[in-house]
PDB file of N, CA and C in Angstrom:
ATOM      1  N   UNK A   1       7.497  11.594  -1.032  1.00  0.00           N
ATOM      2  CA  UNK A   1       8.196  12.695  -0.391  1.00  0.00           C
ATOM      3  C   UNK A   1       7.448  13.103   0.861  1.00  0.00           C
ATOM      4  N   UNK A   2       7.430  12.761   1.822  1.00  0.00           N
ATOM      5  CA  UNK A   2       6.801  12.450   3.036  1.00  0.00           C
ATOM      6  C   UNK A   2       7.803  13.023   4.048  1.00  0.00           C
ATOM      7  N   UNK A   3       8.756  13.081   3.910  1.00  0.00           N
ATOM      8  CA  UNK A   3       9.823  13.573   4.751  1.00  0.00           C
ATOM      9  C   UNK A   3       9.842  14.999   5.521  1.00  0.00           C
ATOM     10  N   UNK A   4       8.934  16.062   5.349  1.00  0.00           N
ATOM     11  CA  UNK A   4       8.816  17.032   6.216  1.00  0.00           C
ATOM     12  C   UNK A   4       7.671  16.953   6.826  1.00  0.00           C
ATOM     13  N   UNK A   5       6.379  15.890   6.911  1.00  0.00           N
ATOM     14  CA  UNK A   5       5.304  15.360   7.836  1.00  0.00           C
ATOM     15  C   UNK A   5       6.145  15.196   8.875  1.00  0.00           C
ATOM     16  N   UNK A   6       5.275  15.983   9.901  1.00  0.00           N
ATOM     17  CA  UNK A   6       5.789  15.379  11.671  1.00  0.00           C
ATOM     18  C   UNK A   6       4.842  14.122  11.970  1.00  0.00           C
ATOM     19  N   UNK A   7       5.081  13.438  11.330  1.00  0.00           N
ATOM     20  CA  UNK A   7       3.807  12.400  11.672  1.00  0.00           C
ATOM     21  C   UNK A   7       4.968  10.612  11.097  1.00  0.00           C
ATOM     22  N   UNK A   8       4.917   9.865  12.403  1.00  0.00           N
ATOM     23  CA  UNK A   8       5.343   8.509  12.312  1.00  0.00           C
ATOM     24  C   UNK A   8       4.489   7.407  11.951  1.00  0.00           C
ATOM     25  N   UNK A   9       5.059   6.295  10.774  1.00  0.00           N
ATOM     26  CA  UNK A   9       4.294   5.269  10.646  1.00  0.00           C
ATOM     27  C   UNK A   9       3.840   4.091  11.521  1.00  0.00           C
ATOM     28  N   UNK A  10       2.746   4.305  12.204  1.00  0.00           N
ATOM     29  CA  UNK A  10       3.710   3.244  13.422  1.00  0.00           C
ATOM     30  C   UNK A  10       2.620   1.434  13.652  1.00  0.00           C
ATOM     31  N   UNK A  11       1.781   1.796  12.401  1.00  0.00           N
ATOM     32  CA  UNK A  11       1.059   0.325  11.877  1.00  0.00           C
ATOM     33  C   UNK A  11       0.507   0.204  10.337  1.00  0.00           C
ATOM     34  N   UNK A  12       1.528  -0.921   9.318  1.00  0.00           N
ATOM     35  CA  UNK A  12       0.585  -0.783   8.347  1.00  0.00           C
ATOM     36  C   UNK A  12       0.617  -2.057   8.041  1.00  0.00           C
ATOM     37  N   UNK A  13      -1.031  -2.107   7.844  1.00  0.00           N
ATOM     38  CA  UNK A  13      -1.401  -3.892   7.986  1.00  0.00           C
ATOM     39  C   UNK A  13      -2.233  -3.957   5.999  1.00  0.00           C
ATOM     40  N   UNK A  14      -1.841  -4.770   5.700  1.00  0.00           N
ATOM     41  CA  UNK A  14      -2.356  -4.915   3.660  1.00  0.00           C
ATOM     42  C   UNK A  14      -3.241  -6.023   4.054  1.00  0.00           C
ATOM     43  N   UNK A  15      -4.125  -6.364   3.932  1.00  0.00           N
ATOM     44  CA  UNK A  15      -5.239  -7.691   3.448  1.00  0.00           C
ATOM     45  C   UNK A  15      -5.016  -8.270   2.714  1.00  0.00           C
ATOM     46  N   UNK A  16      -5.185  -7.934   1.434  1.00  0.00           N
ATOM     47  CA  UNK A  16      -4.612  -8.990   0.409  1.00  0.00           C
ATOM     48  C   UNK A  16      -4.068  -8.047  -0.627  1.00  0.00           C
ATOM     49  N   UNK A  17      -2.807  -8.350  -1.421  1.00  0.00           N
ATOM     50  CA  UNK A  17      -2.240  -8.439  -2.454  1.00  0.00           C
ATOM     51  C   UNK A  17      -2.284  -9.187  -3.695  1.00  0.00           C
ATOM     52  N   UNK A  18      -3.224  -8.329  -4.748  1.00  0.00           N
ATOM     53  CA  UNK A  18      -2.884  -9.901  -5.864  1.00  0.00           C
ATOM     54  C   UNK A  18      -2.524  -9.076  -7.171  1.00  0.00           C
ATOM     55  N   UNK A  19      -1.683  -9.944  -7.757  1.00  0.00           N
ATOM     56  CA  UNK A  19      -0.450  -8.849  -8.710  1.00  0.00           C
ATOM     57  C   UNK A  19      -0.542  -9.748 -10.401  1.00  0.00           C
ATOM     58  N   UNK A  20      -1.626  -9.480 -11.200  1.00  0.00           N
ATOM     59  CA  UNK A  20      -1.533 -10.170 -12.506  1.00  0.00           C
ATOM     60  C   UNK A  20      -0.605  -9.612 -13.059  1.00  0.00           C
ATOM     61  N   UNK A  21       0.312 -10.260 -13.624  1.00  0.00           N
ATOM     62  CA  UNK A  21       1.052 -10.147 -14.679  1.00  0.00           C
ATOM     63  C   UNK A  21       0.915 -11.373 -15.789  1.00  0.00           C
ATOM     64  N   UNK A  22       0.908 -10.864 -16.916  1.00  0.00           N
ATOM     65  CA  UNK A  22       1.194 -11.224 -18.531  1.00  0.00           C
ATOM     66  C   UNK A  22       2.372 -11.358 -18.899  1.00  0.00           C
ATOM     67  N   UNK A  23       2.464 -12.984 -18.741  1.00  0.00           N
ATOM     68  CA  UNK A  23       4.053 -12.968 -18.836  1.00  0.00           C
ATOM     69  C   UNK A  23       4.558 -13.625 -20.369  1.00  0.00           C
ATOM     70  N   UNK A  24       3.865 -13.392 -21.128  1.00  0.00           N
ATOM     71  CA  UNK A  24       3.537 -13.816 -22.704  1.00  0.00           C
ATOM     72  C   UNK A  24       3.771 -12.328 -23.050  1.00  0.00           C
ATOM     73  N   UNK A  25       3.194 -11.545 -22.675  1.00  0.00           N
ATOM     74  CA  UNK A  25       3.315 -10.225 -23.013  1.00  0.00           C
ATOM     75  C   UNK A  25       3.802  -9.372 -22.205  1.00  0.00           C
ATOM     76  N   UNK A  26       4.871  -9.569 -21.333  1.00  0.00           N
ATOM     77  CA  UNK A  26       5.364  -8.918 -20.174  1.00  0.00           C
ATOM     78  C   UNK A  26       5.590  -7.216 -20.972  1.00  0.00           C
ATOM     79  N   UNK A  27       6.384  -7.185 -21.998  1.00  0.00           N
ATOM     80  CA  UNK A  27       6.843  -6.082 -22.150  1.00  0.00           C
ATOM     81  C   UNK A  27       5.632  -4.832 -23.023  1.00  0.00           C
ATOM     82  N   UNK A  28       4.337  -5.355 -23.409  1.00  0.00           N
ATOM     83  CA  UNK A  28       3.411  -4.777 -24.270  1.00  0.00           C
ATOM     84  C   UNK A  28       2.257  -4.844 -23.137  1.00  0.00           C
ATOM     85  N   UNK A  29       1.470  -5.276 -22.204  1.00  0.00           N
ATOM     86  CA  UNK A  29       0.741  -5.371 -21.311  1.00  0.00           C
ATOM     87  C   UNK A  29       1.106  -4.388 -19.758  1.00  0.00           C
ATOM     88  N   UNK A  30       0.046  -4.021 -19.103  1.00  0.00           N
ATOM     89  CA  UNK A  30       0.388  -3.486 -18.061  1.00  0.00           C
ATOM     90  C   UNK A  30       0.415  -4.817 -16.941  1.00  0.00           C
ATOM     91  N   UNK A  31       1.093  -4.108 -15.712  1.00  0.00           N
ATOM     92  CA  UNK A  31       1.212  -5.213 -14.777  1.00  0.00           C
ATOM     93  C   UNK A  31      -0.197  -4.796 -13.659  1.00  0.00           C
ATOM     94  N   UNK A  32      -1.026  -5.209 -13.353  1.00  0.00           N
ATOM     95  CA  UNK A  32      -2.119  -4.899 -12.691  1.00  0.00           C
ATOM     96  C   UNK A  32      -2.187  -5.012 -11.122  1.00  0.00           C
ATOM     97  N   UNK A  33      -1.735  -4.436 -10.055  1.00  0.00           N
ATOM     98  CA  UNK A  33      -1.534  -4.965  -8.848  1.00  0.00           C
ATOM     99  C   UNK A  33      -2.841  -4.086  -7.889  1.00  0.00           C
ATOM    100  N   UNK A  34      -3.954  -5.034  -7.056  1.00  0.00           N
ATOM    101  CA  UNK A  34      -5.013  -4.841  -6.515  1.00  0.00           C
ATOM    102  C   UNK A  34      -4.320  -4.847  -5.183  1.00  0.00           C
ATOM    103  N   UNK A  35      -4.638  -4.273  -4.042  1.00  0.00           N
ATOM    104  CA  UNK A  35      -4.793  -3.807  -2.936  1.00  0.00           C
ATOM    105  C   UNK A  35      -6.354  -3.674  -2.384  1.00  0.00           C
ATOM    106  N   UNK A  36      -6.051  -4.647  -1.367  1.00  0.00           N
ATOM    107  CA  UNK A  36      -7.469  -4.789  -0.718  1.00  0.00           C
ATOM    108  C   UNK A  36      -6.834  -4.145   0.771  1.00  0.00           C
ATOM    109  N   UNK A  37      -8.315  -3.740   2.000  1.00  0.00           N
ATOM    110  CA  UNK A  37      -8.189  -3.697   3.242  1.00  0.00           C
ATOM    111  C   UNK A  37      -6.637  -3.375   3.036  1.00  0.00           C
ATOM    112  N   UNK A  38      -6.265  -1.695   3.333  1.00  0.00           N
ATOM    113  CA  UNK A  38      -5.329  -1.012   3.408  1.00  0.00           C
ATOM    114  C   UNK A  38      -5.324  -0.183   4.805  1.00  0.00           C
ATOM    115  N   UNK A  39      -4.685  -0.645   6.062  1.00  0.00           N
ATOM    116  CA  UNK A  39      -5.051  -0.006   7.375  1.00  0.00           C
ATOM    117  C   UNK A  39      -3.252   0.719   7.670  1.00  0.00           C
ATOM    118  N   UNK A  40      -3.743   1.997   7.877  1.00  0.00           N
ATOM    119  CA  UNK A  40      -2.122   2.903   8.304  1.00  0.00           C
ATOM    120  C   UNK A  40      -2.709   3.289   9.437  1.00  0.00           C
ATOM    121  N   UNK A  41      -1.743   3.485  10.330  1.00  0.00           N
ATOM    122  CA  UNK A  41      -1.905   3.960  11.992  1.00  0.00           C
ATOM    123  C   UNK A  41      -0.692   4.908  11.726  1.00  0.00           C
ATOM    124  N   UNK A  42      -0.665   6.129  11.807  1.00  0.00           N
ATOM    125  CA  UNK A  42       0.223   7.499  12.154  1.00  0.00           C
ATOM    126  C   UNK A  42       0.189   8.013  13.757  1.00  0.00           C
ATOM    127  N   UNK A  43       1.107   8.361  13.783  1.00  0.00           N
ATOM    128  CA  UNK A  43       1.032   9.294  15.279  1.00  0.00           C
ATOM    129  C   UNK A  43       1.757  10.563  14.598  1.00  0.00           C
ATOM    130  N   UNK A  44       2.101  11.430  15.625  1.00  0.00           N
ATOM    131  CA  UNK A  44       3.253  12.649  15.613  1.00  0.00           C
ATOM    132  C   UNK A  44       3.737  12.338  16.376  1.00  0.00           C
ATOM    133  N   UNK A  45       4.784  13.159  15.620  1.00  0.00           N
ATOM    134  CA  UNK A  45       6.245  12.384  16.433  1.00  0.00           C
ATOM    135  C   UNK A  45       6.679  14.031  16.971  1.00  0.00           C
ATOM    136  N   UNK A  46       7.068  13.893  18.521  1.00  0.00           N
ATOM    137  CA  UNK A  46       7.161  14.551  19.486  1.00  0.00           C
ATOM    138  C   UNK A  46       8.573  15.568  19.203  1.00  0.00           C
ATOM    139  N   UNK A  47       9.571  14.375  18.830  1.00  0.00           N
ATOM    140  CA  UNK A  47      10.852  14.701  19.141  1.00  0.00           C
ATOM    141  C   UNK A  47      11.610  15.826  17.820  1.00  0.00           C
ATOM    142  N   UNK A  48      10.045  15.846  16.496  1.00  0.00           N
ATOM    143  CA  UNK A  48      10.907  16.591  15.619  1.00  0.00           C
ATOM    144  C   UNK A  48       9.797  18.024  15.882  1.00  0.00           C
ATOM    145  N   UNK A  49      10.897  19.116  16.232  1.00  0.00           N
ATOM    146  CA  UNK A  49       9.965  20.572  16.297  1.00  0.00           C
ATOM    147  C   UNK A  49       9.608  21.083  14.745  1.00  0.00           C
ATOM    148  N   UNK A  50       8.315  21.545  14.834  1.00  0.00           N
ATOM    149  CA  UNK A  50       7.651  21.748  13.253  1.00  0.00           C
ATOM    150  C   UNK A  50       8.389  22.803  13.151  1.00  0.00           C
ATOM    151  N   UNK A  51       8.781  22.796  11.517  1.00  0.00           N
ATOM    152  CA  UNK A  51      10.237  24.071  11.196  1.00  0.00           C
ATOM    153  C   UNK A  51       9.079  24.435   9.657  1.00  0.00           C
ATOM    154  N   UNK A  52       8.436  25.989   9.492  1.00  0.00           N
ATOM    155  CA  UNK A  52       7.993  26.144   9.024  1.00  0.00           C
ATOM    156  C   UNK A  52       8.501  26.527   7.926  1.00  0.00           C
ATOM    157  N   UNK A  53       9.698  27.663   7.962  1.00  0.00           N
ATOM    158  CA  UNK A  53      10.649  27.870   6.749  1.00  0.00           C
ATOM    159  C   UNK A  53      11.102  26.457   6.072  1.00  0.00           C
ATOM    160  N   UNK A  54      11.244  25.266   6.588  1.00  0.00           N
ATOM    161  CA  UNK A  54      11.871  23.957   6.177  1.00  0.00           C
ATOM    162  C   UNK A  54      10.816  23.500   4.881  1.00  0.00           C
ATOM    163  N   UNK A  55       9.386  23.495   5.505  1.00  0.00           N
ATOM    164  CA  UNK A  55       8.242  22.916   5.094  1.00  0.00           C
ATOM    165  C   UNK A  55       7.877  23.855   3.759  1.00  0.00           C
ATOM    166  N   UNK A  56       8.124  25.154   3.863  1.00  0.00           N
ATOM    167  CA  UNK A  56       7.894  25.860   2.362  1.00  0.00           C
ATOM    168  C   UNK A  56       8.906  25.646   1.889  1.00  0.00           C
ATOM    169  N   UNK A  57      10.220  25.433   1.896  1.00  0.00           N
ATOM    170  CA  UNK A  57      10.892  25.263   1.118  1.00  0.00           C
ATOM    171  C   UNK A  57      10.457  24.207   0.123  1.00  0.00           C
ATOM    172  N   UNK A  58      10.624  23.081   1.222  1.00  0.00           N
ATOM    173  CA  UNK A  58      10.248  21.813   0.321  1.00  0.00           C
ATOM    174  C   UNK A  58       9.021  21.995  -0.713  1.00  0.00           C
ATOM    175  N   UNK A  59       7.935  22.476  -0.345  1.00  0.00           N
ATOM    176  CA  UNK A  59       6.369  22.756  -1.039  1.00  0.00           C
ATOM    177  C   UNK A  59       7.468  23.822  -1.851  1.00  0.00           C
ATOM    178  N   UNK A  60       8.362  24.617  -2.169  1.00  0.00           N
ATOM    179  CA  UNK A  60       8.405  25.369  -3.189  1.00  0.00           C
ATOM    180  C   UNK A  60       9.306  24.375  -3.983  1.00  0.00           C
ATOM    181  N   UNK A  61       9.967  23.506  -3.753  1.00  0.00           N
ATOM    182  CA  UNK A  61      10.914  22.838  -4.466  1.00  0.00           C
ATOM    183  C   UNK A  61      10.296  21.675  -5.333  1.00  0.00           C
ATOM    184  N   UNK A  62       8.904  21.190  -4.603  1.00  0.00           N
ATOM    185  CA  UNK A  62       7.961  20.595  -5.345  1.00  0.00           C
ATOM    186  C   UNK A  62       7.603  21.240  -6.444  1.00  0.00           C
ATOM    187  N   UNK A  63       6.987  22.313  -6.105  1.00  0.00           N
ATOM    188  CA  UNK A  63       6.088  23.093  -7.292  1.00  0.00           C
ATOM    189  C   UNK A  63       7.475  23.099  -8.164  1.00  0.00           C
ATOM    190  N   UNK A  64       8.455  24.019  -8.116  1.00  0.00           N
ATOM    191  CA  UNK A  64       9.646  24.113  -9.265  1.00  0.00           C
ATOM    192  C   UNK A  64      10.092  23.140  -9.979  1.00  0.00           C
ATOM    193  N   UNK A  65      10.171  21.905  -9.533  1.00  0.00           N
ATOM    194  CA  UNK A  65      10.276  20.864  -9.984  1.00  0.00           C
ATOM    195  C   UNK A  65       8.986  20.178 -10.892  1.00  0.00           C
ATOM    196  N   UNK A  66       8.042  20.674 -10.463  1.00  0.00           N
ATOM    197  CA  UNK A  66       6.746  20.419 -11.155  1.00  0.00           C
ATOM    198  C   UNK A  66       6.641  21.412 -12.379  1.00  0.00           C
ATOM    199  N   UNK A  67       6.631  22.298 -12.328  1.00  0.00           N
ATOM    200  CA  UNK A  67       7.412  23.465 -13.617  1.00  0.00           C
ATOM    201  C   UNK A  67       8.341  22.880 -14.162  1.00  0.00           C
ATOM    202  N   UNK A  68       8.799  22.545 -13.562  1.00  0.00           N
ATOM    203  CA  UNK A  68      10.198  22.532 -15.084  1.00  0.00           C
ATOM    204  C   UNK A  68       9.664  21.268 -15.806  1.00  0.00           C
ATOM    205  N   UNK A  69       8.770  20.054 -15.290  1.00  0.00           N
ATOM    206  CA  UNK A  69       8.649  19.075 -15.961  1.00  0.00           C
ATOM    207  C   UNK A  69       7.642  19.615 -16.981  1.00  0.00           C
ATOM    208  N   UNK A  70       6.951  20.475 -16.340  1.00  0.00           N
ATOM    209  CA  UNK A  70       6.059  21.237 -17.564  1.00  0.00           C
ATOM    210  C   UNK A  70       6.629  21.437 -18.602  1.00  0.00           C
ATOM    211  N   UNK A  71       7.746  23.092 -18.682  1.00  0.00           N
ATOM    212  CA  UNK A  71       8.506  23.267 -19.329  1.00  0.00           C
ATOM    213  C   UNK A  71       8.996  22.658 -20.255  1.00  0.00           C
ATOM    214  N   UNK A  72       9.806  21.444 -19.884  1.00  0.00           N
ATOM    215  CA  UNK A  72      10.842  20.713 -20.667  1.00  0.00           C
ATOM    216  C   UNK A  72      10.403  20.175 -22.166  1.00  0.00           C
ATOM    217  N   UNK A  73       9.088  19.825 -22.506  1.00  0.00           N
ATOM    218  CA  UNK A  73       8.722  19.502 -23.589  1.00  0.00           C
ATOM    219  C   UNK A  73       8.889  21.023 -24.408  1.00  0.00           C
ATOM    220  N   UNK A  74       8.710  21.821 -23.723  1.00  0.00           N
ATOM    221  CA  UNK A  74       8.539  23.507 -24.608  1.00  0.00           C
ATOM    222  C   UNK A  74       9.742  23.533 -25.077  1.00  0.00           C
ATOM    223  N   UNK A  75      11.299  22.968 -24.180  1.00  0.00           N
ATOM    224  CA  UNK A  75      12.053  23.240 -24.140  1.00  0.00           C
ATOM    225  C   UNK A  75      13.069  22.528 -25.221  1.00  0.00           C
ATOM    226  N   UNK A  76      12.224  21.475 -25.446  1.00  0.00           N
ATOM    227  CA  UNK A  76      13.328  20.494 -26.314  1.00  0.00           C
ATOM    228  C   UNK A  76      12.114  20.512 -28.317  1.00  0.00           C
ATOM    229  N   UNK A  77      11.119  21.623 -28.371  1.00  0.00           N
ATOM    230  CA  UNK A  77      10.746  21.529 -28.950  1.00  0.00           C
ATOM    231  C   UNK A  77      11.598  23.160 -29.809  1.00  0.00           C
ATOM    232  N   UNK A  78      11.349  23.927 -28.678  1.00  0.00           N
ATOM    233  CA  UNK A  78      12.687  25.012 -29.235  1.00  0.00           C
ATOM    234  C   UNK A  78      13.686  24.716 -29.302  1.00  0.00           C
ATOM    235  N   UNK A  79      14.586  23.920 -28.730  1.00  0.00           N
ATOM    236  CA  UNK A  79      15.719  23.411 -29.561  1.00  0.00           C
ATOM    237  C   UNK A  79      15.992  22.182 -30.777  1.00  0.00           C
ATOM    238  N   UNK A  80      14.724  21.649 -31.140  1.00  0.00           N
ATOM    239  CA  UNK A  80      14.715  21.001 -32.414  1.00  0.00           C
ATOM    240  C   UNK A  80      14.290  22.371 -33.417  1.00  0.00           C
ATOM    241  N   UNK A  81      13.701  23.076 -33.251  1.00  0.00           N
ATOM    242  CA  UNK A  81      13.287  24.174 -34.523  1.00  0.00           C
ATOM    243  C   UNK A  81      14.672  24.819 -34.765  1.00  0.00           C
ATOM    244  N   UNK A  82      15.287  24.863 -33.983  1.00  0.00           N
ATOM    245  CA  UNK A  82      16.701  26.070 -34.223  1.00  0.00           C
ATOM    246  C   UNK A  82      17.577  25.023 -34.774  1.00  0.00           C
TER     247      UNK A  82
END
């Protein structure tokens, strides 16, 4: 969720990628994927004006959304008791 950063991607270079998978055990094993030499180049981007009411919204819609995932176990544990 990157989408209210005034900031453009404008180089991303990976080194190496190497991705074990267990394919005997695909569905009981994790899939393990390494990332080497990880280089991002950002700028700001000129053309979008920083909108501060925009930017709390979003940061409040995070957090609420982060609550309720809290919540929801509380929530489905009071409706198995009843």
């Amino acid at each position: 969720m990157l989408t209210f950063l005034c900031i453009i991607f404008s180089l991303l270079s990976l080194g190496r990628i190497n991705i074990d998978v267990s394919w005997t055990s695909l569905f009981s094993q994790p899939l393990v994927v390494d990332i080497e030499d990880v280089f991002i180049l950002v700028n700001p981007t000129a053309d979008r004006p920083y909108d501060a009411a925009k930017e709390q919204r979003l940061k409040n819609a995070v957090k609420q959304k982060a609550l309720d995932e809290l919540e929801r176990p509380k929530k489905k544990k009071t409706k198995s008791k009843n």
